[in-house]
C-alpha atoms as a PDB file:
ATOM      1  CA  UNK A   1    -145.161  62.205 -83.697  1.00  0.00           C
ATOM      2  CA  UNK A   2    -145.865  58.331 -83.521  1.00  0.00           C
ATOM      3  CA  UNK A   3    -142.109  57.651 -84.166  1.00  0.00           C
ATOM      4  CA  UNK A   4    -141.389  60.052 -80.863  1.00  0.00           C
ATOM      5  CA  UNK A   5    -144.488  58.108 -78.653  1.00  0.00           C
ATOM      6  CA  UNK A   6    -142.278  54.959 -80.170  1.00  0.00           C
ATOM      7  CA  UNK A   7    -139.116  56.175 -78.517  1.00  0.00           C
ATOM      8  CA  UNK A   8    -140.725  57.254 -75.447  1.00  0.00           C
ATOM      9  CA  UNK A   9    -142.593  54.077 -75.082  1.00  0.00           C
ATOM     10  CA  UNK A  10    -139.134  52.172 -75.730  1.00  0.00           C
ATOM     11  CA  UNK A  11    -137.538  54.572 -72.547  1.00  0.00           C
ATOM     12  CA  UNK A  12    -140.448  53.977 -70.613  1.00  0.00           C
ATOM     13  CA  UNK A  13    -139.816  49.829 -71.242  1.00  0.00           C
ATOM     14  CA  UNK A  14    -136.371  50.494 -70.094  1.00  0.00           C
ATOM     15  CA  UNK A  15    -136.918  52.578 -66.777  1.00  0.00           C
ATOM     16  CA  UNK A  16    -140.123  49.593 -66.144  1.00  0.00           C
ATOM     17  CA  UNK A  17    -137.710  46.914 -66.208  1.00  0.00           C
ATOM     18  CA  UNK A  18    -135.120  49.446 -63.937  1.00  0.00           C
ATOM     19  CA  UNK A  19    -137.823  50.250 -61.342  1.00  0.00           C
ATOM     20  CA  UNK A  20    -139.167  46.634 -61.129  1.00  0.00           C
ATOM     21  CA  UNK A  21    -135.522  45.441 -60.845  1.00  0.00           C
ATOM     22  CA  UNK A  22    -135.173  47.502 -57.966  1.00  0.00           C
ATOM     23  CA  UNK A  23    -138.271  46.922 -56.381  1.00  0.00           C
ATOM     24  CA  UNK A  24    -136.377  42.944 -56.073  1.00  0.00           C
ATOM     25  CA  UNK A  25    -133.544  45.102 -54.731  1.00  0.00           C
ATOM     26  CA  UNK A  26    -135.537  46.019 -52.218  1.00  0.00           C
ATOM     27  CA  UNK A  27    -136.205  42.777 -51.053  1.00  0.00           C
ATOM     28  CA  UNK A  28    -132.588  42.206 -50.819  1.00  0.00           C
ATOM     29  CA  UNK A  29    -131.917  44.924 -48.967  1.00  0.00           C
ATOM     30  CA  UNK A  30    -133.867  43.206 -46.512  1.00  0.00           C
ATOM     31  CA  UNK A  31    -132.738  40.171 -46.288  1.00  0.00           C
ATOM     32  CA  UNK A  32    -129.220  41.618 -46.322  1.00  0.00           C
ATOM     33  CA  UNK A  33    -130.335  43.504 -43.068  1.00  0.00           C
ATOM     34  CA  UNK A  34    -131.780  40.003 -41.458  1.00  0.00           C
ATOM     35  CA  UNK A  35    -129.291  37.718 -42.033  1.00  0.00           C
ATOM     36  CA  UNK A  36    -127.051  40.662 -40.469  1.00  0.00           C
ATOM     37  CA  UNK A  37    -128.823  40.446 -37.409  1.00  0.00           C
ATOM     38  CA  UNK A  38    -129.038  36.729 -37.062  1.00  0.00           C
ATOM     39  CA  UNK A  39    -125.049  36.384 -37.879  1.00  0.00           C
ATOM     40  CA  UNK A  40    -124.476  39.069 -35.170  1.00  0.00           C
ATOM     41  CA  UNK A  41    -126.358  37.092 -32.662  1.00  0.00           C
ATOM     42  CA  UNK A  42    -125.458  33.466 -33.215  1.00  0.00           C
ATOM     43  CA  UNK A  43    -122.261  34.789 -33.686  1.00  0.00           C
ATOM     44  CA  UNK A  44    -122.188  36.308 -30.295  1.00  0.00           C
ATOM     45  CA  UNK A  45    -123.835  33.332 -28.106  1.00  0.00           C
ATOM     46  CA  UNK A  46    -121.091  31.251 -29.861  1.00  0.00           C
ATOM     47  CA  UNK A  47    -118.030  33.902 -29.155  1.00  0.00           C
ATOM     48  CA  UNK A  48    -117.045  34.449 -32.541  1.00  0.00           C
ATOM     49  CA  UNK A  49    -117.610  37.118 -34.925  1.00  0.00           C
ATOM     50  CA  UNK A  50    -119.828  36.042 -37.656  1.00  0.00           C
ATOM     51  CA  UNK A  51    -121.947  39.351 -38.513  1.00  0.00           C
ATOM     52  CA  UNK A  52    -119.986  42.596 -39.626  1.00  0.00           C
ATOM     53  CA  UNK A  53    -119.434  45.378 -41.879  1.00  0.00           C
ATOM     54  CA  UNK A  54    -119.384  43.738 -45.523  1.00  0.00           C
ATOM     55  CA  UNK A  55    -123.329  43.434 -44.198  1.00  0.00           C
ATOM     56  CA  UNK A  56    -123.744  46.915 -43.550  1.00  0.00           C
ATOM     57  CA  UNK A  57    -121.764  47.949 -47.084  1.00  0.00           C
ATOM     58  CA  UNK A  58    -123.866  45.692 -48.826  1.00  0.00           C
ATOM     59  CA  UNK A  59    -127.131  46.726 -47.285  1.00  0.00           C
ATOM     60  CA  UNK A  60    -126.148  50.250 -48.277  1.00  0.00           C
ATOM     61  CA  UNK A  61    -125.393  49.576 -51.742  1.00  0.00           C
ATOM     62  CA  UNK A  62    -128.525  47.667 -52.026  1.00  0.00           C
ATOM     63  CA  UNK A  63    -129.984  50.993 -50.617  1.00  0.00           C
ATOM     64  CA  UNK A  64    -128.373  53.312 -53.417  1.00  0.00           C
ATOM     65  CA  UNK A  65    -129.526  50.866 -55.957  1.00  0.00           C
ATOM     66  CA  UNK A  66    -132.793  51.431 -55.251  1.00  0.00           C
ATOM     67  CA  UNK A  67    -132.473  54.828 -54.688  1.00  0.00           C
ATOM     68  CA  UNK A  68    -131.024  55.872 -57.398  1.00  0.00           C
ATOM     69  CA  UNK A  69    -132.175  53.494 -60.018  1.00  0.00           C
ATOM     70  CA  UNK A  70    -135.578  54.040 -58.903  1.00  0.00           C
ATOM     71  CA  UNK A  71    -135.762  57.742 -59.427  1.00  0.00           C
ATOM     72  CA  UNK A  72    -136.638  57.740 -63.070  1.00  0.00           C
ATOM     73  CA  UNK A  73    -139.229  54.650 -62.494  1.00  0.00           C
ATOM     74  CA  UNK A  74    -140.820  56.646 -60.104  1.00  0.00           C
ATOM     75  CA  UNK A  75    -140.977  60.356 -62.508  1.00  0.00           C
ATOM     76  CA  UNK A  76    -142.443  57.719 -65.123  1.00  0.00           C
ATOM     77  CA  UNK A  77    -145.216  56.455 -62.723  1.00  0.00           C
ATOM     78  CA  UNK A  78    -145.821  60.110 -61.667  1.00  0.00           C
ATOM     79  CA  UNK A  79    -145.554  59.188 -57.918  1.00  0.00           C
ATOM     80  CA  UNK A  80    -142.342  61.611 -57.121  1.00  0.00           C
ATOM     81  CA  UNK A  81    -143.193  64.402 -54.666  1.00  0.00           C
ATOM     82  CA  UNK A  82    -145.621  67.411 -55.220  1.00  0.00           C
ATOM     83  CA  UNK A  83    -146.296  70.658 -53.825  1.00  0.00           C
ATOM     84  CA  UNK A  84    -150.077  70.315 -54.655  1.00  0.00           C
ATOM     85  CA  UNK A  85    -151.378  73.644 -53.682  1.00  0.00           C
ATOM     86  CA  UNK A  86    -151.662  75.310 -56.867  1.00  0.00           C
ATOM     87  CA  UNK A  87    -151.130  72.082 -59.196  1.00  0.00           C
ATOM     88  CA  UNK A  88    -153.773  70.273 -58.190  1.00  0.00           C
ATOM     89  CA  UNK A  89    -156.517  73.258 -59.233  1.00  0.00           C
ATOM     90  CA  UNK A  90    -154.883  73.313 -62.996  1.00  0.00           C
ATOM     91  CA  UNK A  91    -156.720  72.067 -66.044  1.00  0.00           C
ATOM     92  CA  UNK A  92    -154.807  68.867 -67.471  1.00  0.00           C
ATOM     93  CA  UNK A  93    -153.418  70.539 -70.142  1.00  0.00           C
ATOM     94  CA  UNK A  94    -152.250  73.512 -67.841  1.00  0.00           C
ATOM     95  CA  UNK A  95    -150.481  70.342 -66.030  1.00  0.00           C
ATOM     96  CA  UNK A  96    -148.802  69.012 -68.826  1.00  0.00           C
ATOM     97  CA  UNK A  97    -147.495  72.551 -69.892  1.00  0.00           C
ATOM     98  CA  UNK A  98    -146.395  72.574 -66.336  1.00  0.00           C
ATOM     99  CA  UNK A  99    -144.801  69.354 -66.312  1.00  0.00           C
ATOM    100  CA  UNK A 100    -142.721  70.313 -69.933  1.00  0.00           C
ATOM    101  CA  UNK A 101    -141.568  73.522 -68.109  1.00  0.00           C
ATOM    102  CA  UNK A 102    -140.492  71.574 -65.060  1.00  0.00           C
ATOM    103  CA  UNK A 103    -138.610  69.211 -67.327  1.00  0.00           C
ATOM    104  CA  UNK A 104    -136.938  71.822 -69.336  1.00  0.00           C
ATOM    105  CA  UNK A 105    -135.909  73.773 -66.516  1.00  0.00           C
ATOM    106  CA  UNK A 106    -135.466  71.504 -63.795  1.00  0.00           C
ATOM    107  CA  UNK A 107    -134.964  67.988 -64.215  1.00  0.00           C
ATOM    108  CA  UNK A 108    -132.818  68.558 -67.620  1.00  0.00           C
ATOM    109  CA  UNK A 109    -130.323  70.943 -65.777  1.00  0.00           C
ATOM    110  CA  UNK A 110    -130.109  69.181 -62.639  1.00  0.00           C
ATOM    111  CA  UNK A 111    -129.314  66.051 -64.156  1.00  0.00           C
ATOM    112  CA  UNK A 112    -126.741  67.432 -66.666  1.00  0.00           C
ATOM    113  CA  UNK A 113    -125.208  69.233 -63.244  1.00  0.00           C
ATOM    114  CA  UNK A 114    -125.393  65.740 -61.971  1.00  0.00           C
ATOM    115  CA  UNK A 115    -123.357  64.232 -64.970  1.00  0.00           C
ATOM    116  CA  UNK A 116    -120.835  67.106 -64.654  1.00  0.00           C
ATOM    117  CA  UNK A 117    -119.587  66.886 -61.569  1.00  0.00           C
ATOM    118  CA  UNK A 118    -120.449  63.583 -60.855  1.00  0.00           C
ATOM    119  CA  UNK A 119    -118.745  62.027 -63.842  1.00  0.00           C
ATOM    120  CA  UNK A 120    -115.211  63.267 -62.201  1.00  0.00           C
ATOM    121  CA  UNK A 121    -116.186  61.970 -58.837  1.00  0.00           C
ATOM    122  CA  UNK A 122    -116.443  58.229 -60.293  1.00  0.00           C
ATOM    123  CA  UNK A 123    -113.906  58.262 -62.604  1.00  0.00           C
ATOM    124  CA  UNK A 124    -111.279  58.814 -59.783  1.00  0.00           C
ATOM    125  CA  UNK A 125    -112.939  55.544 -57.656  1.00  0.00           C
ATOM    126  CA  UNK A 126    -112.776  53.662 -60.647  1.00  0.00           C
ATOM    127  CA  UNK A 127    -108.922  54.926 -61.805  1.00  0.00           C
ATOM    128  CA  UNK A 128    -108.263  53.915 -58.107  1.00  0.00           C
ATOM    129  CA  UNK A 129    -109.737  50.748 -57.980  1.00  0.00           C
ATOM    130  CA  UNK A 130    -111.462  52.328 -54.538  1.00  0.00           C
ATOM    131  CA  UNK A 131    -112.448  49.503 -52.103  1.00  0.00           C
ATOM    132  CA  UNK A 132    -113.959  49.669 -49.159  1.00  0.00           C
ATOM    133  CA  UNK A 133    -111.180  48.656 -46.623  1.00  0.00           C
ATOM    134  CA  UNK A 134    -113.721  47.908 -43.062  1.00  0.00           C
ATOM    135  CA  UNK A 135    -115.755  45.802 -45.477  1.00  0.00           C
ATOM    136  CA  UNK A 136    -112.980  43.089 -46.432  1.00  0.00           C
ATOM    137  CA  UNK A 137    -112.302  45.169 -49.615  1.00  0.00           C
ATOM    138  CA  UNK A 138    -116.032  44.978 -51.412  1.00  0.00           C
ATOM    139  CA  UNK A 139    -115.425  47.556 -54.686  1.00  0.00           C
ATOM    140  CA  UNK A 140    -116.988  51.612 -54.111  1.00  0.00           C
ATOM    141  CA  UNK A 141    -116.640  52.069 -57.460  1.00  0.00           C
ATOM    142  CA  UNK A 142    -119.785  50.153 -58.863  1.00  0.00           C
ATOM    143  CA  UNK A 143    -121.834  52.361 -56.237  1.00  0.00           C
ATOM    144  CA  UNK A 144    -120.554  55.392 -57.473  1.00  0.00           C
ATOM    145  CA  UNK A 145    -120.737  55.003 -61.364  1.00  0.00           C
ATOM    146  CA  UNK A 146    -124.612  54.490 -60.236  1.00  0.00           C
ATOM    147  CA  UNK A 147    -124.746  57.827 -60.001  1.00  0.00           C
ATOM    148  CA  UNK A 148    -124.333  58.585 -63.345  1.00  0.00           C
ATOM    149  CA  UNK A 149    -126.199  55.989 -64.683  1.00  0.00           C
ATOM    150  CA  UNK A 150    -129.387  57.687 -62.227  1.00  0.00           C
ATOM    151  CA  UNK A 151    -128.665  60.855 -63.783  1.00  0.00           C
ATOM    152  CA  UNK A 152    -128.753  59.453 -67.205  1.00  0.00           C
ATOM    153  CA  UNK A 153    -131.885  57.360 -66.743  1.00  0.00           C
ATOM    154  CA  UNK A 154    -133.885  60.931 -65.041  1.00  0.00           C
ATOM    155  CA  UNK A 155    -132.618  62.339 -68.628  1.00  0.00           C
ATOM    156  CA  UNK A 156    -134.140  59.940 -70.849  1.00  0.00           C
ATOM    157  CA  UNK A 157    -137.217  60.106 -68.544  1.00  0.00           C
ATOM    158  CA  UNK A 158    -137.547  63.481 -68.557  1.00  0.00           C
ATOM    159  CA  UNK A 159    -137.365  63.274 -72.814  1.00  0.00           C
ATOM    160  CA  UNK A 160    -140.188  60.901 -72.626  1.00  0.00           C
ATOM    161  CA  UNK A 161    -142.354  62.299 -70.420  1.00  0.00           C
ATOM    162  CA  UNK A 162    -141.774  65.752 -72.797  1.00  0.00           C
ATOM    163  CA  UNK A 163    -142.651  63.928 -75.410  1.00  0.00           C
ATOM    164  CA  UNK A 164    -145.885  62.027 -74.023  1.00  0.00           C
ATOM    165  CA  UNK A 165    -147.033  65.466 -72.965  1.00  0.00           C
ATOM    166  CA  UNK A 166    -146.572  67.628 -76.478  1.00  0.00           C
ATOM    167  CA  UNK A 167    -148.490  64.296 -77.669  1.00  0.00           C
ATOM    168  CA  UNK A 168    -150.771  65.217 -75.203  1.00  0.00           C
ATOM    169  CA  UNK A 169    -150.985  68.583 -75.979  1.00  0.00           C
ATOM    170  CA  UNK A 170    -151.600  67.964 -79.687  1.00  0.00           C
ATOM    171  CA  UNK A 171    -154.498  65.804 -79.177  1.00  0.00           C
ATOM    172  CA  UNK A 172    -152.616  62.416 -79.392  1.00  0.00           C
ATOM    173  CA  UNK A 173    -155.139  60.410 -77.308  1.00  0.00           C
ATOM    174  CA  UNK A 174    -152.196  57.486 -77.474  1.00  0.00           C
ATOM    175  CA  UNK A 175    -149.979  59.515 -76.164  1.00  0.00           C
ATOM    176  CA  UNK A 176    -149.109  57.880 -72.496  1.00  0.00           C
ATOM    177  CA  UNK A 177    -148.863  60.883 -70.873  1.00  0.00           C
ATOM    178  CA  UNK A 178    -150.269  60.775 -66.983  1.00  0.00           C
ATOM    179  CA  UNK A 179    -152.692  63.795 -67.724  1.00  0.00           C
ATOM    180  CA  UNK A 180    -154.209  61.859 -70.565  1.00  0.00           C
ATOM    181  CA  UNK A 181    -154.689  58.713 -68.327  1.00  0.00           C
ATOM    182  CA  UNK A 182    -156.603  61.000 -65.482  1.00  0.00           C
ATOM    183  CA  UNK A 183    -158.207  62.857 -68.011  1.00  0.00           C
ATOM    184  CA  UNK A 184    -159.769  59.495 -69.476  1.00  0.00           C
ATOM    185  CA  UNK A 185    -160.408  57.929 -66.072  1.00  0.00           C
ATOM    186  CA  UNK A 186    -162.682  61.190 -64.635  1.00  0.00           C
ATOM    187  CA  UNK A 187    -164.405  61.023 -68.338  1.00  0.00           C
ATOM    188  CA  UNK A 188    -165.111  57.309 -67.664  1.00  0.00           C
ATOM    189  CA  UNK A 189    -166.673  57.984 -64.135  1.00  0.00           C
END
């Protein structure tokens, strides 16, 4: 089990450095979006058109970046949406069982859906060299093949949470899963 809790903790370094990468991303975006406006409005007290689409394109990229690179940063942090009606009243280890279920049923599938039909979808904007023709010809095809990279990332995610919560489950108390952490924490209080 410690050489699986090695792995996971290696995927978990991976989709860190992923989510904190996009967290910068995020800051980007945002400047993107400001120097869009300031171009657009110099440009038009001086008659010329200095603001335009590449900033929008670019701002949206940014956008899918963190969108979709986030994803499996935020599974790993648990801080994804929850229906917390019935959840929320479950032991920890009825949690984690529901978690592994979730992952086996859910995420896993989804993702490999994903993969699928998404692998198709980017593989025709890269064999076309697809560029985005109102944006001065910035490349699509980086964007898309994002998509499969998200999908891959929520794979490995989901492996490590399944891991960290059989750990869990076993009586690991190293074993990184969340329900361990809260478990400790209300035991410390």
């Amino acid at each position: 089990m410690q050489f699986l809790l090695a792995i996971s903790r290696g995927i978990d370094a991976v989709t860190t450095v992923v989510g904190k990468v996009a967290c910068w991303v995020t800051l980007l975006m945002v400047l993107i979006g400001v120097l869009n406006v300031v171009t657009r409005y110099v440009g038009r007290s001086l008659g010329v058109s200095l603001g335009g689409t590449q900033y929008i394109v670019l701002q949206t990229y940014a956008y899918d970046f963190v969108f979709l690179m986030g994803a499996a940063y935020v599974f790993r942090k648990d801080a994804h949406v929850r229906v917390d009606i019935i959840f929320s009243t479950l032991s920890h280890r009825s949690k984690a069982i529901v978690d592994i279920i979730g992952v086996l049923l859910f995420l896993i599938p989804f993702s490999i859906m994903g993969l699928y039909f998404g692998q198709r979808y980017v593989a025709t904007s890269w064999r076309q060299g697809e560029i985005n023709l109102n944006a001065a010809g910035i490349p699509v095809y980086p964007a898309k093949t994002l998509i499969l990279i998200a999908f891959g990332l929520l794979i490995v995610q989901g492996i490590s949470e399944l891991i960290k919560n059989i750990a869990f489950l076993n009586g690991h108390s190293d074993s990184g899963s969340t329900h361990e952490r809260v478990t400790t924490q209300t035991e410390a209080i």
